[in-house]
C-alpha atoms as a PDB file:
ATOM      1  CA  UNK A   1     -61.989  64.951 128.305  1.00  0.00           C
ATOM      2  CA  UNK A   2     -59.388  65.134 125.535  1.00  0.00           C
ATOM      3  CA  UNK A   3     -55.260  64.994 126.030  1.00  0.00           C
ATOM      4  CA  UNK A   4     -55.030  68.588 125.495  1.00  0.00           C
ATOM      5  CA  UNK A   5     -56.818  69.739 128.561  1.00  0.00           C
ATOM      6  CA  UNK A   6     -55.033  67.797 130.763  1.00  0.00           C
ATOM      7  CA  UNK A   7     -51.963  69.318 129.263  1.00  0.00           C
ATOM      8  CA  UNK A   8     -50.067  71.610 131.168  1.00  0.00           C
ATOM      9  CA  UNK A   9     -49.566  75.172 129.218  1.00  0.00           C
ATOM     10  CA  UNK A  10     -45.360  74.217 127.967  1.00  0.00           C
ATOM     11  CA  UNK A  11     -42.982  76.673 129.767  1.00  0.00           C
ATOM     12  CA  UNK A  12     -41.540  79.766 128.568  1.00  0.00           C
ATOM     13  CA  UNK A  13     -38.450  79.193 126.788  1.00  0.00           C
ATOM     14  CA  UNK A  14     -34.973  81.316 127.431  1.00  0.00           C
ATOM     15  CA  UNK A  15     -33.976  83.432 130.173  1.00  0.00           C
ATOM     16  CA  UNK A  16     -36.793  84.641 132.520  1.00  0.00           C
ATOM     17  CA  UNK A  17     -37.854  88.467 132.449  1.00  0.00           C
ATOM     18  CA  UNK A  18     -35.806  90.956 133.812  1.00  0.00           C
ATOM     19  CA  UNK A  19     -38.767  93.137 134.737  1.00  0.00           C
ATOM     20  CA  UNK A  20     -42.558  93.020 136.042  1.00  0.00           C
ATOM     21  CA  UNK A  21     -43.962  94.974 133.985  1.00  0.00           C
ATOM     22  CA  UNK A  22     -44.640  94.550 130.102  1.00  0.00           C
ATOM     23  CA  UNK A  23     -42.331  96.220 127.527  1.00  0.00           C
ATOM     24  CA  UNK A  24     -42.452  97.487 124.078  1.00  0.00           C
ATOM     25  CA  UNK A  25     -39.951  96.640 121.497  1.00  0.00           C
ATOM     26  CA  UNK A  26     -39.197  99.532 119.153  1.00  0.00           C
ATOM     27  CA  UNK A  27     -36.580  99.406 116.919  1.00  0.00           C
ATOM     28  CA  UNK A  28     -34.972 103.160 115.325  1.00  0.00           C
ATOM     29  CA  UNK A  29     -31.840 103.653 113.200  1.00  0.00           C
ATOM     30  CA  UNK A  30     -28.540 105.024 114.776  1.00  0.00           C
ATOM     31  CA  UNK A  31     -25.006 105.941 113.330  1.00  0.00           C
ATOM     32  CA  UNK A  32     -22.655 104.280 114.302  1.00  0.00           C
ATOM     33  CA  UNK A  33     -20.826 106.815 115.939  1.00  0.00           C
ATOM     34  CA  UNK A  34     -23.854 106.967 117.770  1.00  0.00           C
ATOM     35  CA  UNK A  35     -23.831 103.222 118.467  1.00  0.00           C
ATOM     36  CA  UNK A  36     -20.311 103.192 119.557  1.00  0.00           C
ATOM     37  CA  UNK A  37     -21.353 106.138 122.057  1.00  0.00           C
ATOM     38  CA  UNK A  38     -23.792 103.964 123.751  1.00  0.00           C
ATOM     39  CA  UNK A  39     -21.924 100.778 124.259  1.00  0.00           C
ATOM     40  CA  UNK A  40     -19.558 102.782 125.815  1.00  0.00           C
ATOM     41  CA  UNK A  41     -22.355 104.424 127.957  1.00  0.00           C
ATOM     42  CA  UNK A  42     -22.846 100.505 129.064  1.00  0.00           C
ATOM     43  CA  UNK A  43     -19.281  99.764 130.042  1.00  0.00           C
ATOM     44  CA  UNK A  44     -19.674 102.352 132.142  1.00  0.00           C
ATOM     45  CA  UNK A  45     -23.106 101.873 133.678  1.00  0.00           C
ATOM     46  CA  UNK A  46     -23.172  98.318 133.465  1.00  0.00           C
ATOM     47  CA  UNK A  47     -26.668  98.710 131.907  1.00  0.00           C
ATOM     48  CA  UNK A  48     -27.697  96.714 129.100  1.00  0.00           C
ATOM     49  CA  UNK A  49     -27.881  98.456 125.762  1.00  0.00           C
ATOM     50  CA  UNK A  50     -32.055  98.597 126.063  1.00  0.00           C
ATOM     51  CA  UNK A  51     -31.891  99.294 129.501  1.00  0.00           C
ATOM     52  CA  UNK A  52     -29.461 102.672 128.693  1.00  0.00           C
ATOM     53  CA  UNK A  53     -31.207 103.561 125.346  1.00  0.00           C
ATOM     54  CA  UNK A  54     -34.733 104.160 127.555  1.00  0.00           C
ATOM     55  CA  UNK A  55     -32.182 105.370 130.828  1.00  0.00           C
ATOM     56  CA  UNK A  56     -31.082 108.140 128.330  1.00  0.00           C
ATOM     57  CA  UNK A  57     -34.805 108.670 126.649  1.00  0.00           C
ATOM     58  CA  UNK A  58     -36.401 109.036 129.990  1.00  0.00           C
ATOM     59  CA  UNK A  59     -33.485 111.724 130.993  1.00  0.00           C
ATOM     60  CA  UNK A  60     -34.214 114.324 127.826  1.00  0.00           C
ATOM     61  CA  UNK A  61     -37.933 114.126 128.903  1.00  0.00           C
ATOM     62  CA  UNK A  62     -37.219 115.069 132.211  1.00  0.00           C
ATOM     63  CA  UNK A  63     -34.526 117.849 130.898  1.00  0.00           C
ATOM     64  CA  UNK A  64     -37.154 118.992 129.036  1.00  0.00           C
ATOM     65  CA  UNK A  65     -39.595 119.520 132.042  1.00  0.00           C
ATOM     66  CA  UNK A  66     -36.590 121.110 133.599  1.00  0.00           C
ATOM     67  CA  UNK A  67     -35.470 123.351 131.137  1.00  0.00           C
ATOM     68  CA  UNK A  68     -39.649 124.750 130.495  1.00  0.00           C
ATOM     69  CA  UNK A  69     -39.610 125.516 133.982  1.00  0.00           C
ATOM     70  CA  UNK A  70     -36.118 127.070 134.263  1.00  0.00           C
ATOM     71  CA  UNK A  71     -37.597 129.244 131.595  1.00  0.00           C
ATOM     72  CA  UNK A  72     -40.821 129.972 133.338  1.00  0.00           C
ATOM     73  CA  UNK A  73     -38.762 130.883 136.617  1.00  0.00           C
ATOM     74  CA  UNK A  74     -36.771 133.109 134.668  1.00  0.00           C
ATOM     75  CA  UNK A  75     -39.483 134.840 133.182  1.00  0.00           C
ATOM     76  CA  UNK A  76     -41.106 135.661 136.210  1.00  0.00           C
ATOM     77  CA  UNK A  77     -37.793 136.904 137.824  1.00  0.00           C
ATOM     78  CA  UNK A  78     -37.283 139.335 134.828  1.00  0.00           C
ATOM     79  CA  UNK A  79     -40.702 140.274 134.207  1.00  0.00           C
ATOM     80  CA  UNK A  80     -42.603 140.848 137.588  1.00  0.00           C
ATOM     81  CA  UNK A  81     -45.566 142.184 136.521  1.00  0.00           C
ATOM     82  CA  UNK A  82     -46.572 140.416 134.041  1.00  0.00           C
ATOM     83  CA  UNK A  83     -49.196 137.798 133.682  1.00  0.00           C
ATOM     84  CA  UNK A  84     -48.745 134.273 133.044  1.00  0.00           C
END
């Protein structure tokens, strides 16, 4: 048996994860008006700047979902008889 399998595996180094599950980096350009939008986004949420970038990405997918079935609703209000 060699040294290295009685080695234990060396400990994770930093802070610990702030989440179960696995995630993603992805890095994107802003302005920096934009920038200076979302930190104050996080002074008011207390969120950390990742945590209220993908707060605010997962929002305009579900305004999205809203808004297709605002206009589905509304279609069928105004046009009765028609078919989907």
């Amino acid at each position: 048996m060699s040294i290295m399998e009685n080695d234990v595996p060396p400990r994770r180094i930093g802070r610990p994860p702030r989440y179960s599950g696995r995630r993603q980096t992805f890095s994107f350009r802003i302005t920096d008006e934009m920038r200076q939008q979302l930190i104050g986004a996080v002074r008011i949420s207390g969120r950390s700047l990742s945590e209220e970038v993908e707060y605010r990405v997962a929002r305009s997918f579900l305004e999205d979902r809203w808004e297709e079935r605002m206009r589905e609703t509304l279609s069928k209000l105004l046009h009765p008889d028609e078919k989907p």
